[in-house]
Each structure stands twice: as C-alpha cells, then as structure tokens.
Protein backbone atom coordinates (compact mmCIF):
# COMPACT_ATOMS: atom_id res chain seq x y z
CA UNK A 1 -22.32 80.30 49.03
CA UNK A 2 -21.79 82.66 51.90
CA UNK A 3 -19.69 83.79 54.14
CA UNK A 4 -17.57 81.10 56.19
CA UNK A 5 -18.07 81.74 59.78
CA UNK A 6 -14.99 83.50 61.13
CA UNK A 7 -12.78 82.23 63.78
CA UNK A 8 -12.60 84.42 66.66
CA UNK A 9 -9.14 85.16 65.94
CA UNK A 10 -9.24 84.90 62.41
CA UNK A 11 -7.81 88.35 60.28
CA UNK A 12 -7.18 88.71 56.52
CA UNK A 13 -3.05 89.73 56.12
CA UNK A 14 -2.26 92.05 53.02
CA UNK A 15 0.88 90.47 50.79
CA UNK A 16 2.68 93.84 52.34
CA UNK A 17 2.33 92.34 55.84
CA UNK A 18 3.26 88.49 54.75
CA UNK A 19 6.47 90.00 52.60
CA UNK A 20 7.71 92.23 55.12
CA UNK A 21 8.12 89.47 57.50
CA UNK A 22 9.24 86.34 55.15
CA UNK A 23 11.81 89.37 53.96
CA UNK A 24 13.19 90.47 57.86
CA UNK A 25 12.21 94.04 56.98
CA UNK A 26 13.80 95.19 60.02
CA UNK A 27 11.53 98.75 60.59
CA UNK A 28 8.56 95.83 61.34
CA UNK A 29 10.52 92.49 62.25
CA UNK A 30 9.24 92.09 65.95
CA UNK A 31 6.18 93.22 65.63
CA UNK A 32 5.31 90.73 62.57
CA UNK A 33 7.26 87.35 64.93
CA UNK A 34 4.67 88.75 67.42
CA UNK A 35 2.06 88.72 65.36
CA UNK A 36 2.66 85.51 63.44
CA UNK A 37 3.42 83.60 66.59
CA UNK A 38 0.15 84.81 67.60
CA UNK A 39 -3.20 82.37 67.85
CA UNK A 40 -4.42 84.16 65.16
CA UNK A 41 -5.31 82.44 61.72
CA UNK A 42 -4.64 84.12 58.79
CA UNK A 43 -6.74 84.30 55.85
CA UNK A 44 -6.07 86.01 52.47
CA UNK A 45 -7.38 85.76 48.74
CA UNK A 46 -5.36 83.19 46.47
CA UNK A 47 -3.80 85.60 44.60
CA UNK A 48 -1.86 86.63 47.92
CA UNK A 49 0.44 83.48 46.73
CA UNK A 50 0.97 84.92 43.20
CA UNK A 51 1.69 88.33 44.55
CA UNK A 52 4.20 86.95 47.08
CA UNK A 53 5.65 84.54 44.47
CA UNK A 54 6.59 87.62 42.50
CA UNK A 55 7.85 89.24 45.77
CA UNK A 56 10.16 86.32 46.49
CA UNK A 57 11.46 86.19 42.61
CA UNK A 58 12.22 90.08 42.63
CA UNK A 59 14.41 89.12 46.14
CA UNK A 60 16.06 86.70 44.39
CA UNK A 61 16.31 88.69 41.37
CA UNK A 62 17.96 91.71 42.83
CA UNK A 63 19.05 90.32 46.44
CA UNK A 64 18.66 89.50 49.35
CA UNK A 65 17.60 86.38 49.20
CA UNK A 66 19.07 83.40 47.21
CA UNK A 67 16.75 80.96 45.37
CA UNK A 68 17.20 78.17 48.13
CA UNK A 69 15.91 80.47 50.57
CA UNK A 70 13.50 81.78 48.60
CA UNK A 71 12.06 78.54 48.41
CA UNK A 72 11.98 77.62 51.85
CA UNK A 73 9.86 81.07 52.12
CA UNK A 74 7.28 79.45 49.55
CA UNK A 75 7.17 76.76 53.10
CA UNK A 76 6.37 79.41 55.11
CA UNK A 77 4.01 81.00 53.65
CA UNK A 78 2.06 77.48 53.48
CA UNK A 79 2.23 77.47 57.49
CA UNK A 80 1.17 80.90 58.18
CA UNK A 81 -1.99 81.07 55.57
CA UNK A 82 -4.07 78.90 56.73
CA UNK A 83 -6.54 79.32 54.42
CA UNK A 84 -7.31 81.20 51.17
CA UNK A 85 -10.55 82.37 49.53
CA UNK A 86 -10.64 81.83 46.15
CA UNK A 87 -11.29 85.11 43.74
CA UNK A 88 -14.33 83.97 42.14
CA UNK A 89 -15.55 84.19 45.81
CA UNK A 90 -14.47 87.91 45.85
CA UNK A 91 -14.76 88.94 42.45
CA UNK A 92 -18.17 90.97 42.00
CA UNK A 93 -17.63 92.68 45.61
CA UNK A 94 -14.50 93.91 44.91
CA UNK A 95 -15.28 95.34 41.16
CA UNK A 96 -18.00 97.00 43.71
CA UNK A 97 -15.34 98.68 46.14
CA UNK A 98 -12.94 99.07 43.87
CA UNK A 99 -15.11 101.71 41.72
CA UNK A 100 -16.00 102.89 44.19
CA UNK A 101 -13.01 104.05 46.06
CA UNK A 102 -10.79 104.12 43.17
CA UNK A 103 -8.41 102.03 44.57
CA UNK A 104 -6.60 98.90 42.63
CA UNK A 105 -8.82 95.55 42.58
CA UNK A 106 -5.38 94.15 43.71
CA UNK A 107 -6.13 95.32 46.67
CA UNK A 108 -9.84 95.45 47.06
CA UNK A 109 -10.32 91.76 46.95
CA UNK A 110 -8.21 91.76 50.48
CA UNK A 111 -10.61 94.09 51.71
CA UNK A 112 -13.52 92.29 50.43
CA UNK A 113 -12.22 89.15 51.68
CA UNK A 114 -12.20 90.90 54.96
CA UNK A 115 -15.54 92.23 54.82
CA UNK A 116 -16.85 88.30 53.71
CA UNK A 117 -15.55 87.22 57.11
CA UNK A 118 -16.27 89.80 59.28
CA UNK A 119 -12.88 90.91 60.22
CA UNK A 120 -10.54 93.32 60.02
CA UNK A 121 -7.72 93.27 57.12
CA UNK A 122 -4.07 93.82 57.96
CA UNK A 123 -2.33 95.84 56.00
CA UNK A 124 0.74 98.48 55.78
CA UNK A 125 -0.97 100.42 52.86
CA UNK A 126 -1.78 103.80 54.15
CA UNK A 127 -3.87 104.53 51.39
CA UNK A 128 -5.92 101.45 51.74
CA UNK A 129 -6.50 101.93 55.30
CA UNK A 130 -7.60 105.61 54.61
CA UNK A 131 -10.35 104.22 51.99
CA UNK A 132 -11.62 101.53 54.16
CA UNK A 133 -11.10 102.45 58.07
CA UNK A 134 -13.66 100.05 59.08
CA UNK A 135 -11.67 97.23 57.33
CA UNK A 136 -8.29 97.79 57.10
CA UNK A 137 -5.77 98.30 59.89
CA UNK A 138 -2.22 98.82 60.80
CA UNK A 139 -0.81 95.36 61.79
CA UNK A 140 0.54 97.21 64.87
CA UNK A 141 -2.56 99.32 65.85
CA UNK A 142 -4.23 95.99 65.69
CA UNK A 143 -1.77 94.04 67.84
CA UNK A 144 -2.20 97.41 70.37
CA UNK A 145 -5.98 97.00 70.56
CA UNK A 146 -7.66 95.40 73.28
C-alpha cells in the first residue's frame, strides 16, 4: 500500500509538540493554541498515543496534572490527531533512517511518517531537525513560513 495522498494542510506533530501543549508548557503555549486551532490536520504514527499516554501518567505521577485531568487530555488528543499511521506502515523505512542517522527509531518513524505523506514533521527536537532538515521543522518556523 502506498502513500495516502496528503491533505494540503496536513503535517505529522512529534509527541514533544502534542505534550507541550496538552501540558500548558508556557515557553510554547500560544504558539501551539495557534497552531492547533489552525486548519491543519495532524497526522502522527500510533505509537504517538503510547508515548503521550506515558507523558500524561508521569504528570500525574509527579504533578501537575491530576488523573481526572489527565484523562480528559486522553479526549484531546483524540480531537487533534486526526489520523494515525500504523507502524507496520513505517517500520522498514524507519530501521532505514534510523541507521542511518543514528538517531532513535522512536523518533524516526515520525520522520518517516512524514516523508510517506509528503510533508513536513513538527517537532521541538533539535537534534532531529538537524538530521533531517528537509523533514523536520520547528513548530514555530513552520507557523512563520509563508
């Protein structure tokens, strides 16, 4: 099966980006309302739901949040993915980047997810976007580009 055919306004979000805003991180709290009041549709790989599902456990775990509004996070995450690839999808290409840039496989599957739709992947992972410029971008240099 290929590639789905992307949405013109269709990215890939990194769990940093989705976290950071069901969180309130202040240093990135307006940009990420911006951005996920935006048209765009946000795609990730199903593991993004494990990842923040550990995210939201460690909140409760160790504060802020308290397991009611943890929950109601789980809702919101629901609403702003609107779709997710599943690994198997993913798999062999991002074994391929991930040996190749020596970077996680964690990671690499958001990248290859991006790469499968022709789009860019948002991220907050300096390192990521340094091994894959064409890919990955800074949720804010994205929302700055024409």
């Amino acid at each position: 099966m290929g590639p789905a055919e992307p949405s013109m306004a269709e990215v890939v979000v990194d769990t940093n980006v989705v976290a950071y805003h069901l969180l309130g991180v202040k240093k990135h709290r307006d940009l990420l309302s911006r951005l996920f009041l935006s048209d765009l549709d946000f795609v990730a790989p199903e593991n993004l739901k494990a990842e923040i599902l550990n995210v939201l456990w460690l909140s409760v775990r160790h504060g802020p949040l308290t397991l009611n509004e943890a929950l109601t996070r789980l809702d919101i995450v629901e609403r702003l993915v609107t779709r997710s690839i599943p690994i198997t999808h993913l798999w062999a290409s991002a074994l391929t980047l991930a040996a190749k840039s020596q970077h996680s496989p964690y990671d690499t599957l958001f990248v290859a997810a991006a790469e499968r739709e022709g789009t860019k992947l948002l991220t907050y992972d300096r390192r990521l976007r340094d091994a894959f410029p064409e890919t990955a971008i800074d949720p804010g240099d994205f929302l700055a580009s024409p």
